[in-house]
PDB file of N, CA and C in Angstrom:
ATOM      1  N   UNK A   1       0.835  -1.167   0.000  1.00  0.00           N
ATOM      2  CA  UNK A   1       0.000   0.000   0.000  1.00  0.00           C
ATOM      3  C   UNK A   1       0.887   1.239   0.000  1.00  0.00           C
ATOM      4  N   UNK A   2       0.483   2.173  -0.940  1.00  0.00           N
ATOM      5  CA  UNK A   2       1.396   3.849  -1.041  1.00  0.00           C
ATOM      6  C   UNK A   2       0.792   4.416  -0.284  1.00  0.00           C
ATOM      7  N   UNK A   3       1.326   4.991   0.207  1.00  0.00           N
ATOM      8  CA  UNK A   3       0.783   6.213   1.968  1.00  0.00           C
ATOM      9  C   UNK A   3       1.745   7.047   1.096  1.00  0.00           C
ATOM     10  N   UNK A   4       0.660   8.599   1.118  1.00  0.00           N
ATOM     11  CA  UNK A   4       1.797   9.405   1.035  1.00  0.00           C
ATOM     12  C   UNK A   4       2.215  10.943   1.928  1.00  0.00           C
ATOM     13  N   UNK A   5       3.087  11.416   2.031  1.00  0.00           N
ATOM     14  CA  UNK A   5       3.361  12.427   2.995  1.00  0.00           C
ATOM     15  C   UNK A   5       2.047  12.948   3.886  1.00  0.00           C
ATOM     16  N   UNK A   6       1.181  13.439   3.105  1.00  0.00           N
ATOM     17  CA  UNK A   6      -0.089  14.199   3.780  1.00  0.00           C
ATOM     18  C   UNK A   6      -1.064  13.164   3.968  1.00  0.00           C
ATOM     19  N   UNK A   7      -1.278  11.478   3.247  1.00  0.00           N
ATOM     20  CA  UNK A   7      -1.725  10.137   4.798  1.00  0.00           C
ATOM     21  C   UNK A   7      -1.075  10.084   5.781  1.00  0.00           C
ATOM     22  N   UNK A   8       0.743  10.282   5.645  1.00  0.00           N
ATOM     23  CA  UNK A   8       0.995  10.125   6.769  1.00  0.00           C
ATOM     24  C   UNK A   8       0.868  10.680   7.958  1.00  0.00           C
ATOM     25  N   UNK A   9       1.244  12.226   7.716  1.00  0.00           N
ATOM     26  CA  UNK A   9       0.707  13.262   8.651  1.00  0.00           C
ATOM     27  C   UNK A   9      -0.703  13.016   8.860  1.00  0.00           C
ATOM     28  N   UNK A  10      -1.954  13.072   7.873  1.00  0.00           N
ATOM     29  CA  UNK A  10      -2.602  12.632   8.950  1.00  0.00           C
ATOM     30  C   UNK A  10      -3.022  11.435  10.126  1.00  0.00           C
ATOM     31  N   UNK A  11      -2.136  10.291   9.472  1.00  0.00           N
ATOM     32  CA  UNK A  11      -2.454   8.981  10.768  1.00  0.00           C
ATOM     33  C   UNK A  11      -1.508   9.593  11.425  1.00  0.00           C
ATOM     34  N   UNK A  12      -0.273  10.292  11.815  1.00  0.00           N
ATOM     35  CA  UNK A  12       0.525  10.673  12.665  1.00  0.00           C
ATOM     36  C   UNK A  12      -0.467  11.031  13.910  1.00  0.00           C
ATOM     37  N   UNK A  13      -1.094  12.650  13.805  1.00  0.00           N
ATOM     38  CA  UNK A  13      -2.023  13.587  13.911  1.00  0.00           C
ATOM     39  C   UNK A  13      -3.357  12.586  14.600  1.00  0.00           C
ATOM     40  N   UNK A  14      -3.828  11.436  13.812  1.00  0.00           N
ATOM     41  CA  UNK A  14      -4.768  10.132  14.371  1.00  0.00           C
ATOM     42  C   UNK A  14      -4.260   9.324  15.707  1.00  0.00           C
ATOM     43  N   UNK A  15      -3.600   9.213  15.081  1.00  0.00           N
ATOM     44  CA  UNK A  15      -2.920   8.177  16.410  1.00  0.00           C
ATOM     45  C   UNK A  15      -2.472   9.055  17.521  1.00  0.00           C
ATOM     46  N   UNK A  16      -2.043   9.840  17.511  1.00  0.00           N
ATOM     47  CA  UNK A  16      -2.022  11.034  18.872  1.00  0.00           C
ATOM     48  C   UNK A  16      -3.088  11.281  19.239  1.00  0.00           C
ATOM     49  N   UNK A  17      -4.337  11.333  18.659  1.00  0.00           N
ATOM     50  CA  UNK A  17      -5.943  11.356  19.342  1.00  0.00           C
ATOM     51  C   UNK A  17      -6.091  10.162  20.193  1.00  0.00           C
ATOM     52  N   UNK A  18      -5.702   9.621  19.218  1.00  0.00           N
ATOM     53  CA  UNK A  18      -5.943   7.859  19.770  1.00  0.00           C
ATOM     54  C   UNK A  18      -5.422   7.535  20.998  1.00  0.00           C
ATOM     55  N   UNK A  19      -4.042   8.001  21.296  1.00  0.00           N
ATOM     56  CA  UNK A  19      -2.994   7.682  22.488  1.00  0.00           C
ATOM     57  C   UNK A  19      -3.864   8.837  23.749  1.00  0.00           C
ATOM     58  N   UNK A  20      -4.241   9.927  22.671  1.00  0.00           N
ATOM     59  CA  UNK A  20      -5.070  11.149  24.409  1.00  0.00           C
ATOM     60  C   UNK A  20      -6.454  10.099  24.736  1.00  0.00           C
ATOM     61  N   UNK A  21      -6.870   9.984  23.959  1.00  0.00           N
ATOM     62  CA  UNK A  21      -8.044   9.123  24.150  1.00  0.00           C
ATOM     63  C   UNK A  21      -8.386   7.856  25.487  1.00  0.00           C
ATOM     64  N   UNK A  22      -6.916   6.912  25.077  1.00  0.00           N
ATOM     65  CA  UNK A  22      -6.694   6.287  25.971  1.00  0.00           C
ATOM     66  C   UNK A  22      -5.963   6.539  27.076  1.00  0.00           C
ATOM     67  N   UNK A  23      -5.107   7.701  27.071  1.00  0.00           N
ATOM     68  CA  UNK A  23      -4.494   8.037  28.352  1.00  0.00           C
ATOM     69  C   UNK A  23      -5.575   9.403  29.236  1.00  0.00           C
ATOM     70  N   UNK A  24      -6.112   9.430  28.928  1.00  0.00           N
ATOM     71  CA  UNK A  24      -7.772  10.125  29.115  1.00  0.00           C
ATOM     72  C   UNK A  24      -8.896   9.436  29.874  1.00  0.00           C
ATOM     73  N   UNK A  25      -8.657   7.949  29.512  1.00  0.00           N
ATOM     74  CA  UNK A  25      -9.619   6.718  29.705  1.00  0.00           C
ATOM     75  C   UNK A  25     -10.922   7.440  29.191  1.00  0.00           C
ATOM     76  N   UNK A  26     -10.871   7.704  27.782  1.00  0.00           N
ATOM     77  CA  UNK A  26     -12.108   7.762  27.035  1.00  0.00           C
ATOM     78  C   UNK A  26     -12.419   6.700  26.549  1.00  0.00           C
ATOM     79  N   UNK A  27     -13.275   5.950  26.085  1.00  0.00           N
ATOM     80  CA  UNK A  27     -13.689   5.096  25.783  1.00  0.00           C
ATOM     81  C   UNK A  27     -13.889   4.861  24.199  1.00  0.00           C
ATOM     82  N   UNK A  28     -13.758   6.076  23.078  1.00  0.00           N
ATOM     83  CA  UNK A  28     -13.253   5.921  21.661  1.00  0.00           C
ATOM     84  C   UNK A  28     -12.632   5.860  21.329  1.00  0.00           C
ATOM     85  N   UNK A  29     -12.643   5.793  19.603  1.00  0.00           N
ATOM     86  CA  UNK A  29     -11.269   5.366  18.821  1.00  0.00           C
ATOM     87  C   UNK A  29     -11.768   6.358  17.513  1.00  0.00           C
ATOM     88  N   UNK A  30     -10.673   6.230  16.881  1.00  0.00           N
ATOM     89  CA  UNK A  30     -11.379   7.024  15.579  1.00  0.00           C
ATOM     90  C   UNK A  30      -9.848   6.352  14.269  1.00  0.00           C
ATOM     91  N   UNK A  31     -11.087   5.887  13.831  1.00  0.00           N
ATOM     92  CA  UNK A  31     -10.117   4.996  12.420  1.00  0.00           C
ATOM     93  C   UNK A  31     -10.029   5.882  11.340  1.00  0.00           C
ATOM     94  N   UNK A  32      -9.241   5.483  10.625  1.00  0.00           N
ATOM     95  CA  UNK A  32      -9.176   6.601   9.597  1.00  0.00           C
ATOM     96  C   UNK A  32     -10.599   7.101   8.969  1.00  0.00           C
ATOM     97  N   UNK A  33     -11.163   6.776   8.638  1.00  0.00           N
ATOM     98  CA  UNK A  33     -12.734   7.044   8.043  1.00  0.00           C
ATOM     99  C   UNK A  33     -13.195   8.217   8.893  1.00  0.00           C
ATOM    100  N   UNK A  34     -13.614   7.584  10.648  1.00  0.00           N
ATOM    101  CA  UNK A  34     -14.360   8.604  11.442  1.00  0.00           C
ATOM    102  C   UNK A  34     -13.294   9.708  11.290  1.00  0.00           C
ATOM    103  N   UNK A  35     -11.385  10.037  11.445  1.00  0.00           N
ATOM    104  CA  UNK A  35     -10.899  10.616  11.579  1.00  0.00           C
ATOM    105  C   UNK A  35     -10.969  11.848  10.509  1.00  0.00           C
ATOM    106  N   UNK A  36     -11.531  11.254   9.066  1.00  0.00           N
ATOM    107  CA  UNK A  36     -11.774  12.313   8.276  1.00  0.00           C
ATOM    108  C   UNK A  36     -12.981  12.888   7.739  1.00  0.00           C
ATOM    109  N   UNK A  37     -14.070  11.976   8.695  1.00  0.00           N
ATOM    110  CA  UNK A  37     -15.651  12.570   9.278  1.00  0.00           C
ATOM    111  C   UNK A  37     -15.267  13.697   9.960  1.00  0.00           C
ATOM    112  N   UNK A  38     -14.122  13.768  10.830  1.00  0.00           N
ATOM    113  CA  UNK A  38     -14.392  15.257  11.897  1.00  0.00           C
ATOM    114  C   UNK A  38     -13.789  16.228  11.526  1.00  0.00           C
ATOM    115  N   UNK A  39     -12.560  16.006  10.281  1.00  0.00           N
ATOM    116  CA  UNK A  39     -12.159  16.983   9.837  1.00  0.00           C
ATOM    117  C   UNK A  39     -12.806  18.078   9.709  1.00  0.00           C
ATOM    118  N   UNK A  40     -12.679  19.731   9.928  1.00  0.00           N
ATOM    119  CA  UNK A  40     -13.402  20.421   9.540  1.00  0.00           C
ATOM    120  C   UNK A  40     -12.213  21.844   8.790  1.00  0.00           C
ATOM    121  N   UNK A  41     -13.146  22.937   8.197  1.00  0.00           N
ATOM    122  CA  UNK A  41     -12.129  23.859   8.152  1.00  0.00           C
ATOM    123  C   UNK A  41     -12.002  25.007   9.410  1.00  0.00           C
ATOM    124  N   UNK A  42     -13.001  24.699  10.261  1.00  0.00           N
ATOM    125  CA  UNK A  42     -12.853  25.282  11.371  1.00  0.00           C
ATOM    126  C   UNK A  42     -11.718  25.023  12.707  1.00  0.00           C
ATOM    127  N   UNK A  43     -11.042  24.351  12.480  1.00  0.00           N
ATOM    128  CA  UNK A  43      -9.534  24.333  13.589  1.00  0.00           C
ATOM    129  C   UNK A  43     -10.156  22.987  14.188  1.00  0.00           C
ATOM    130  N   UNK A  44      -9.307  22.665  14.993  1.00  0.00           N
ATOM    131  CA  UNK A  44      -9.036  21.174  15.120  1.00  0.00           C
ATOM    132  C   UNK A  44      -9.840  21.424  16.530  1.00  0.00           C
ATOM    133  N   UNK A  45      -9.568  22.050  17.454  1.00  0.00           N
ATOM    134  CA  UNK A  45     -10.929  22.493  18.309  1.00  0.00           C
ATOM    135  C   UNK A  45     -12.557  22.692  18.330  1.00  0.00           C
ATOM    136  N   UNK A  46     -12.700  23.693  17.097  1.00  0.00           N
ATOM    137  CA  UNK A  46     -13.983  23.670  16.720  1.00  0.00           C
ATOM    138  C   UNK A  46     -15.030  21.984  16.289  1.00  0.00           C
ATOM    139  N   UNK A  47     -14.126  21.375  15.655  1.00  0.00           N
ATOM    140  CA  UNK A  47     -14.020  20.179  14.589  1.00  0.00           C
ATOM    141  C   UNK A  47     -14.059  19.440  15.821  1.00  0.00           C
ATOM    142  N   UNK A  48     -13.405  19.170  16.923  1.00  0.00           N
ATOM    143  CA  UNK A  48     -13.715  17.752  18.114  1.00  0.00           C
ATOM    144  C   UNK A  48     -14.817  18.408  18.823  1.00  0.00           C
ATOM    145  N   UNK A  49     -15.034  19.705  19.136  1.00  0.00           N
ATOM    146  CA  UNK A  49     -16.402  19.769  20.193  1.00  0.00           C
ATOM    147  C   UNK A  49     -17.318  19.350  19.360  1.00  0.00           C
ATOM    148  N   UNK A  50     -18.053  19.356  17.783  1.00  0.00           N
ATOM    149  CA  UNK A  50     -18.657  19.444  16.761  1.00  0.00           C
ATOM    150  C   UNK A  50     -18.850  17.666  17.361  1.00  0.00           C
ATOM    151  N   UNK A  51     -17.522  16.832  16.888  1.00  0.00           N
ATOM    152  CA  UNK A  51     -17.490  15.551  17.025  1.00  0.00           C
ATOM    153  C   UNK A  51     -18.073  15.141  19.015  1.00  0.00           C
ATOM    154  N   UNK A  52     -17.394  15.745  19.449  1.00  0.00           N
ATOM    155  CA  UNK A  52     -17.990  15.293  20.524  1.00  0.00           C
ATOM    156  C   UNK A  52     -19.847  15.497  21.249  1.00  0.00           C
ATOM    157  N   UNK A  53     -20.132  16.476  20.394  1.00  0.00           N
ATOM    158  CA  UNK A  53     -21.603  16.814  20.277  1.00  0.00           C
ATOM    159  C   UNK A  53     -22.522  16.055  19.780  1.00  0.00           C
ATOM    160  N   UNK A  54     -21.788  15.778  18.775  1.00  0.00           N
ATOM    161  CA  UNK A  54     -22.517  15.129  18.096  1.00  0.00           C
ATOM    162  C   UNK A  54     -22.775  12.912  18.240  1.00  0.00           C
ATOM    163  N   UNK A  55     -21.351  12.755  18.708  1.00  0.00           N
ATOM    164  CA  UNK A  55     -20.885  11.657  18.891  1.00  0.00           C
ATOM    165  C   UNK A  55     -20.804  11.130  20.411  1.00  0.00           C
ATOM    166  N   UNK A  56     -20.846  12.075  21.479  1.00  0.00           N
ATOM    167  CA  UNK A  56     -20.096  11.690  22.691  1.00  0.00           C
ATOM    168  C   UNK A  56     -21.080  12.746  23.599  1.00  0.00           C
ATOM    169  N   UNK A  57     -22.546  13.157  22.773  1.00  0.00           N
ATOM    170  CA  UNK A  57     -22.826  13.825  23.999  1.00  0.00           C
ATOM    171  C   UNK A  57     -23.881  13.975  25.783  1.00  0.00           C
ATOM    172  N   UNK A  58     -23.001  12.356  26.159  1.00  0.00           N
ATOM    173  CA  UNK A  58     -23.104  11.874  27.133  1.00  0.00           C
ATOM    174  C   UNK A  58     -22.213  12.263  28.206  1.00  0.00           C
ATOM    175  N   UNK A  59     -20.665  12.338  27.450  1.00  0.00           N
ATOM    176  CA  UNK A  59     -19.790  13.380  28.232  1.00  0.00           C
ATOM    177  C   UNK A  59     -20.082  14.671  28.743  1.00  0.00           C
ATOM    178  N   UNK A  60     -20.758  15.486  27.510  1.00  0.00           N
ATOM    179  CA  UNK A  60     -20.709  17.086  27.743  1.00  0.00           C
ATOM    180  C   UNK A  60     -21.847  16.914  29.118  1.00  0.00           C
ATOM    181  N   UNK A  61     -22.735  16.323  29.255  1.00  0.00           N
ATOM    182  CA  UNK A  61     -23.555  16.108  30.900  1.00  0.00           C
ATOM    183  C   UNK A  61     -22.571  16.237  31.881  1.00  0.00           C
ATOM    184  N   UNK A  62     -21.423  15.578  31.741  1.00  0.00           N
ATOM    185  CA  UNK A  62     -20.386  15.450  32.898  1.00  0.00           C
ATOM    186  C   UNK A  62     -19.624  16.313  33.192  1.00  0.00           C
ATOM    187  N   UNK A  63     -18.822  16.768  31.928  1.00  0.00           N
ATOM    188  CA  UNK A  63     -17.816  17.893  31.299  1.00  0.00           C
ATOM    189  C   UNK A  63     -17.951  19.009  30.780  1.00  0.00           C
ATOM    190  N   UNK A  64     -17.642  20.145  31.313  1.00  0.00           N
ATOM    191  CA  UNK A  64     -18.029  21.467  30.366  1.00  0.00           C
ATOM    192  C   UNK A  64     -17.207  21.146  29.017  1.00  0.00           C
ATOM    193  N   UNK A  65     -17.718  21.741  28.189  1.00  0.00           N
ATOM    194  CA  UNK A  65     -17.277  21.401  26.630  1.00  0.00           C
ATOM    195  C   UNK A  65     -15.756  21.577  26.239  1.00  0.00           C
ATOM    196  N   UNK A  66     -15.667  23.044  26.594  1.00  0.00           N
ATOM    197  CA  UNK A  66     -14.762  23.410  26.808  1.00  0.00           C
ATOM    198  C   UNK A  66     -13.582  22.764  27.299  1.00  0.00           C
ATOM    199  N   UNK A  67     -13.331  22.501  28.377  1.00  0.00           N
ATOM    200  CA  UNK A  67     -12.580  21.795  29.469  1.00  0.00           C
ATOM    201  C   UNK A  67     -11.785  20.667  28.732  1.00  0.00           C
ATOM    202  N   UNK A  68     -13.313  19.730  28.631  1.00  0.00           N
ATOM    203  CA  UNK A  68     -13.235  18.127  27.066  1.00  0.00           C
ATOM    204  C   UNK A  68     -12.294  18.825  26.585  1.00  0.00           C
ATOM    205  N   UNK A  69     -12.458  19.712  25.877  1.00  0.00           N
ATOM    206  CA  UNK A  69     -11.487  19.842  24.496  1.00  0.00           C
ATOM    207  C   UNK A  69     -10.413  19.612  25.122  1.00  0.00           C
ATOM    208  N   UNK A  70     -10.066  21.174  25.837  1.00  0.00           N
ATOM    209  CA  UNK A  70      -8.957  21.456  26.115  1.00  0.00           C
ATOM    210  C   UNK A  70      -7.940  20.411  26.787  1.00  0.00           C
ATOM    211  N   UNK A  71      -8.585  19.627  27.115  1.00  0.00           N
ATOM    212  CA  UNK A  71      -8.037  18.143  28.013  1.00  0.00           C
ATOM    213  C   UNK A  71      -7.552  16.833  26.833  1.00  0.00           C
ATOM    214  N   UNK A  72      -8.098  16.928  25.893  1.00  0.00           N
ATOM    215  CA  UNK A  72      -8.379  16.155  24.896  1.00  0.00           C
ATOM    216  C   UNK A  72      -6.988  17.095  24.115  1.00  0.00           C
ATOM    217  N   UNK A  73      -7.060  17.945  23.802  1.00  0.00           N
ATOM    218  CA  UNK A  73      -6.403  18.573  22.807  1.00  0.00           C
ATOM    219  C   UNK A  73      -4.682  18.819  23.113  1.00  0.00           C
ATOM    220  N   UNK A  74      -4.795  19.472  24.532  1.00  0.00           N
ATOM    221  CA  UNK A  74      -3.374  19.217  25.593  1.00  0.00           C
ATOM    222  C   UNK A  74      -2.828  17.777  25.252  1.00  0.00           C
ATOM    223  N   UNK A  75      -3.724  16.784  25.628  1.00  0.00           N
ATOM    224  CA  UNK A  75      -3.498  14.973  25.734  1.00  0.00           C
ATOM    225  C   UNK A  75      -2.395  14.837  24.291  1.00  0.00           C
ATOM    226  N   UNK A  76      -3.470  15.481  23.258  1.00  0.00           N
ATOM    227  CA  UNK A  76      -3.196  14.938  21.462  1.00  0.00           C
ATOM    228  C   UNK A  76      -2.009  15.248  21.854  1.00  0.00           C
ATOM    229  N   UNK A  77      -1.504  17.063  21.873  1.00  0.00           N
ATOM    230  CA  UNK A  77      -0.112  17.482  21.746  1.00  0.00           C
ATOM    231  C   UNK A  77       0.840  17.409  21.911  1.00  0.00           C
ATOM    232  N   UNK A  78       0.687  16.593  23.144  1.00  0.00           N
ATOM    233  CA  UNK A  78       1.555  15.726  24.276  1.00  0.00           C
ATOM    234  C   UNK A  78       1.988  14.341  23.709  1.00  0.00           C
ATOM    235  N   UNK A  79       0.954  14.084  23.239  1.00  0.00           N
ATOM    236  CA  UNK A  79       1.582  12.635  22.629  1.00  0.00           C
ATOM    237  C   UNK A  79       2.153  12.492  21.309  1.00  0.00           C
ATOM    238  N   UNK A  80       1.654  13.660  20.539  1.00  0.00           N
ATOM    239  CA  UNK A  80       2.269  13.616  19.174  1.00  0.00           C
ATOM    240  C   UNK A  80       3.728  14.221  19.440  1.00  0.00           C
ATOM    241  N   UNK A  81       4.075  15.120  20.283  1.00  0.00           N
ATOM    242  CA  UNK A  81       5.048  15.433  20.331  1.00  0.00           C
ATOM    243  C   UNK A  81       6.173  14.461  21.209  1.00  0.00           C
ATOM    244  N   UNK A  82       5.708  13.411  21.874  1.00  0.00           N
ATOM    245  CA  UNK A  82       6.328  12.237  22.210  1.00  0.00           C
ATOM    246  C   UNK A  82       6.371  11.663  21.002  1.00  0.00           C
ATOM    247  N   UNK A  83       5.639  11.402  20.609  1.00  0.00           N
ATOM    248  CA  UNK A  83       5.450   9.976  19.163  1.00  0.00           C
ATOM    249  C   UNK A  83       6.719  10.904  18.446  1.00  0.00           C
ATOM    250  N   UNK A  84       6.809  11.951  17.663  1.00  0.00           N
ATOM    251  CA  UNK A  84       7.547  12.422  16.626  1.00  0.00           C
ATOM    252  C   UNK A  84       8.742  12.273  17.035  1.00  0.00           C
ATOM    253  N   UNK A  85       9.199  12.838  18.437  1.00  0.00           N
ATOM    254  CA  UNK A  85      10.484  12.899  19.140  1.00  0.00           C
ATOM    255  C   UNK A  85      11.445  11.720  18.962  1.00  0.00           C
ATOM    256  N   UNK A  86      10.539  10.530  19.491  1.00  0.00           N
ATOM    257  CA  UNK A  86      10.965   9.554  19.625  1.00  0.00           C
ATOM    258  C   UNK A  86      11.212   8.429  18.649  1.00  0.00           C
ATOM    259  N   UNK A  87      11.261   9.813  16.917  1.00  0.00           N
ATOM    260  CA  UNK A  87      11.173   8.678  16.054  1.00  0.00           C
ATOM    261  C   UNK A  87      10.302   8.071  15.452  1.00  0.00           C
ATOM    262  N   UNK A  88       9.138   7.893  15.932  1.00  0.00           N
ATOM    263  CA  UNK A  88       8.202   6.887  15.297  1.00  0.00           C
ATOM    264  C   UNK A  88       7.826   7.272  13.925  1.00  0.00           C
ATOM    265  N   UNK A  89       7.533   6.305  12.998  1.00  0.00           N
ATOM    266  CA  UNK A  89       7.220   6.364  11.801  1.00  0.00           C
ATOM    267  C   UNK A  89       5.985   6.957  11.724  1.00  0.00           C
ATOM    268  N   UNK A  90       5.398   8.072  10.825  1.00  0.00           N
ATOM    269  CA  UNK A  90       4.288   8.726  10.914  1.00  0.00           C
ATOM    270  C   UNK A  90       3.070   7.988  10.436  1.00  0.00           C
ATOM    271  N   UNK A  91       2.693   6.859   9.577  1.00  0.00           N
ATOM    272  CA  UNK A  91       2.016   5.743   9.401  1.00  0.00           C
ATOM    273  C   UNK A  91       1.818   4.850  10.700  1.00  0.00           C
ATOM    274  N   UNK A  92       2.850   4.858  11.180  1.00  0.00           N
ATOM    275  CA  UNK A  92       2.862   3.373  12.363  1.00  0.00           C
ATOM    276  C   UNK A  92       1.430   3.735  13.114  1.00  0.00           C
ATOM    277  N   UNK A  93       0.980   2.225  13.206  1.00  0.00           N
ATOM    278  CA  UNK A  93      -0.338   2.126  13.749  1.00  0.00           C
ATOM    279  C   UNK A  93      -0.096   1.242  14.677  1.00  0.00           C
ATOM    280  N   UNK A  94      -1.317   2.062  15.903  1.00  0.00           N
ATOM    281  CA  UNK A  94      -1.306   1.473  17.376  1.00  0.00           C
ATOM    282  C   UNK A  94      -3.098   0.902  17.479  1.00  0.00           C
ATOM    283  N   UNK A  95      -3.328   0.048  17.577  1.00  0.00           N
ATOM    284  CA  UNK A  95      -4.731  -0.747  18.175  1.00  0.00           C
ATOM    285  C   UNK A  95      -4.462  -0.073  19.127  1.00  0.00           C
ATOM    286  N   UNK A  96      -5.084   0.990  19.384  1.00  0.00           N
ATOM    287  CA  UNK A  96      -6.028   1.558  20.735  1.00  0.00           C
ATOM    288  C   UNK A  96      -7.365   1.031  21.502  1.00  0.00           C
ATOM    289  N   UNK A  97      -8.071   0.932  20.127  1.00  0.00           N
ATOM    290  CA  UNK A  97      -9.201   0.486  20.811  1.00  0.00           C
ATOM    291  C   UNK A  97      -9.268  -1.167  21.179  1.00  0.00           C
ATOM    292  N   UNK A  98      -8.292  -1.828  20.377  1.00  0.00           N
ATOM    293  CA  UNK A  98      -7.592  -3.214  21.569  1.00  0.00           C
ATOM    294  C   UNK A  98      -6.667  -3.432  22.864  1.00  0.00           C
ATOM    295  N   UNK A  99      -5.961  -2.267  22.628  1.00  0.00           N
ATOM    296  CA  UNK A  99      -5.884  -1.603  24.105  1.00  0.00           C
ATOM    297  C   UNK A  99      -6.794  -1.346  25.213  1.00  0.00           C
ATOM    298  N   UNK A 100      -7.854  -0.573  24.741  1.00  0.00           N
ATOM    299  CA  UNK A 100      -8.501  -0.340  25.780  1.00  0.00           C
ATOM    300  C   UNK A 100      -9.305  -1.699  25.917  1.00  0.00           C
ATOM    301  N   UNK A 101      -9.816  -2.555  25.378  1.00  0.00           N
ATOM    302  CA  UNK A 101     -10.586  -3.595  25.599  1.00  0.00           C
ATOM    303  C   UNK A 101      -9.649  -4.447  26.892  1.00  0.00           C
ATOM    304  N   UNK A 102      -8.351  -4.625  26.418  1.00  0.00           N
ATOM    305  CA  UNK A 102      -8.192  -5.299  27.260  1.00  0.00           C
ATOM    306  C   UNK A 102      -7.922  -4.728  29.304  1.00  0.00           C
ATOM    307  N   UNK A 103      -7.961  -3.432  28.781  1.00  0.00           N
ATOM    308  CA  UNK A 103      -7.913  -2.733  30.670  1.00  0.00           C
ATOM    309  C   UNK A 103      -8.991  -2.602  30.874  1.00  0.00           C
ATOM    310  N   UNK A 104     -10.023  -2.436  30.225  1.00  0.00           N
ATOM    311  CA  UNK A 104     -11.205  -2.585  30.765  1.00  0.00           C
ATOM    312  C   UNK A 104     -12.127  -4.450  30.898  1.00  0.00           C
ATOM    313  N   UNK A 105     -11.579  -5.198  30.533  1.00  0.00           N
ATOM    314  CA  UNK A 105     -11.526  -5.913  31.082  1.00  0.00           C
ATOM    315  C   UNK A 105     -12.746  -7.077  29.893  1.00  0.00           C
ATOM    316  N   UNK A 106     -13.110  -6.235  28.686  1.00  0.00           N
ATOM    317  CA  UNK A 106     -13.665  -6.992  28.025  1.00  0.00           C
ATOM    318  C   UNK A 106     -13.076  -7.580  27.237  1.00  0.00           C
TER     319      UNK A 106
END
Protein backbone atom coordinates (compact mmCIF):
# COMPACT_ATOMS: atom_id res chain seq x y z
CA UNK A 1 0.00 0.00 0.00
CA UNK A 2 1.40 3.85 -1.04
CA UNK A 3 0.78 6.21 1.97
CA UNK A 4 1.80 9.41 1.03
CA UNK A 5 3.36 12.43 2.99
CA UNK A 6 -0.09 14.20 3.78
CA UNK A 7 -1.73 10.14 4.80
CA UNK A 8 1.00 10.12 6.77
CA UNK A 9 0.71 13.26 8.65
CA UNK A 10 -2.60 12.63 8.95
CA UNK A 11 -2.45 8.98 10.77
CA UNK A 12 0.52 10.67 12.66
CA UNK A 13 -2.02 13.59 13.91
CA UNK A 14 -4.77 10.13 14.37
CA UNK A 15 -2.92 8.18 16.41
CA UNK A 16 -2.02 11.03 18.87
CA UNK A 17 -5.94 11.36 19.34
CA UNK A 18 -5.94 7.86 19.77
CA UNK A 19 -2.99 7.68 22.49
CA UNK A 20 -5.07 11.15 24.41
CA UNK A 21 -8.04 9.12 24.15
CA UNK A 22 -6.69 6.29 25.97
CA UNK A 23 -4.49 8.04 28.35
CA UNK A 24 -7.77 10.13 29.12
CA UNK A 25 -9.62 6.72 29.70
CA UNK A 26 -12.11 7.76 27.03
CA UNK A 27 -13.69 5.10 25.78
CA UNK A 28 -13.25 5.92 21.66
CA UNK A 29 -11.27 5.37 18.82
CA UNK A 30 -11.38 7.02 15.58
CA UNK A 31 -10.12 5.00 12.42
CA UNK A 32 -9.18 6.60 9.60
CA UNK A 33 -12.73 7.04 8.04
CA UNK A 34 -14.36 8.60 11.44
CA UNK A 35 -10.90 10.62 11.58
CA UNK A 36 -11.77 12.31 8.28
CA UNK A 37 -15.65 12.57 9.28
CA UNK A 38 -14.39 15.26 11.90
CA UNK A 39 -12.16 16.98 9.84
CA UNK A 40 -13.40 20.42 9.54
CA UNK A 41 -12.13 23.86 8.15
CA UNK A 42 -12.85 25.28 11.37
CA UNK A 43 -9.53 24.33 13.59
CA UNK A 44 -9.04 21.17 15.12
CA UNK A 45 -10.93 22.49 18.31
CA UNK A 46 -13.98 23.67 16.72
CA UNK A 47 -14.02 20.18 14.59
CA UNK A 48 -13.71 17.75 18.11
CA UNK A 49 -16.40 19.77 20.19
CA UNK A 50 -18.66 19.44 16.76
CA UNK A 51 -17.49 15.55 17.03
CA UNK A 52 -17.99 15.29 20.52
CA UNK A 53 -21.60 16.81 20.28
CA UNK A 54 -22.52 15.13 18.10
CA UNK A 55 -20.88 11.66 18.89
CA UNK A 56 -20.10 11.69 22.69
CA UNK A 57 -22.83 13.82 24.00
CA UNK A 58 -23.10 11.87 27.13
CA UNK A 59 -19.79 13.38 28.23
CA UNK A 60 -20.71 17.09 27.74
CA UNK A 61 -23.56 16.11 30.90
CA UNK A 62 -20.39 15.45 32.90
CA UNK A 63 -17.82 17.89 31.30
CA UNK A 64 -18.03 21.47 30.37
CA UNK A 65 -17.28 21.40 26.63
CA UNK A 66 -14.76 23.41 26.81
CA UNK A 67 -12.58 21.80 29.47
CA UNK A 68 -13.23 18.13 27.07
CA UNK A 69 -11.49 19.84 24.50
CA UNK A 70 -8.96 21.46 26.11
CA UNK A 71 -8.04 18.14 28.01
CA UNK A 72 -8.38 16.15 24.90
CA UNK A 73 -6.40 18.57 22.81
CA UNK A 74 -3.37 19.22 25.59
CA UNK A 75 -3.50 14.97 25.73
CA UNK A 76 -3.20 14.94 21.46
CA UNK A 77 -0.11 17.48 21.75
CA UNK A 78 1.55 15.73 24.28
CA UNK A 79 1.58 12.63 22.63
CA UNK A 80 2.27 13.62 19.17
CA UNK A 81 5.05 15.43 20.33
CA UNK A 82 6.33 12.24 22.21
CA UNK A 83 5.45 9.98 19.16
CA UNK A 84 7.55 12.42 16.63
CA UNK A 85 10.48 12.90 19.14
CA UNK A 86 10.96 9.55 19.62
CA UNK A 87 11.17 8.68 16.05
CA UNK A 88 8.20 6.89 15.30
CA UNK A 89 7.22 6.36 11.80
CA UNK A 90 4.29 8.73 10.91
CA UNK A 91 2.02 5.74 9.40
CA UNK A 92 2.86 3.37 12.36
CA UNK A 93 -0.34 2.13 13.75
CA UNK A 94 -1.31 1.47 17.38
CA UNK A 95 -4.73 -0.75 18.17
CA UNK A 96 -6.03 1.56 20.73
CA UNK A 97 -9.20 0.49 20.81
CA UNK A 98 -7.59 -3.21 21.57
CA UNK A 99 -5.88 -1.60 24.11
CA UNK A 100 -8.50 -0.34 25.78
CA UNK A 101 -10.59 -3.59 25.60
CA UNK A 102 -8.19 -5.30 27.26
CA UNK A 103 -7.91 -2.73 30.67
CA UNK A 104 -11.21 -2.58 30.77
CA UNK A 105 -11.53 -5.91 31.08
CA UNK A 106 -13.66 -6.99 28.03
Amino acid sequence: MNTTPSSQHADAHRNAYNAAFHELGLSFHWDSARYQSVLCADGERDCLRRYLEQHQPHLLKAYDADFLVEAIQAAKERCYGVMTGAGCRPGAFINWAEIQQHHAGV
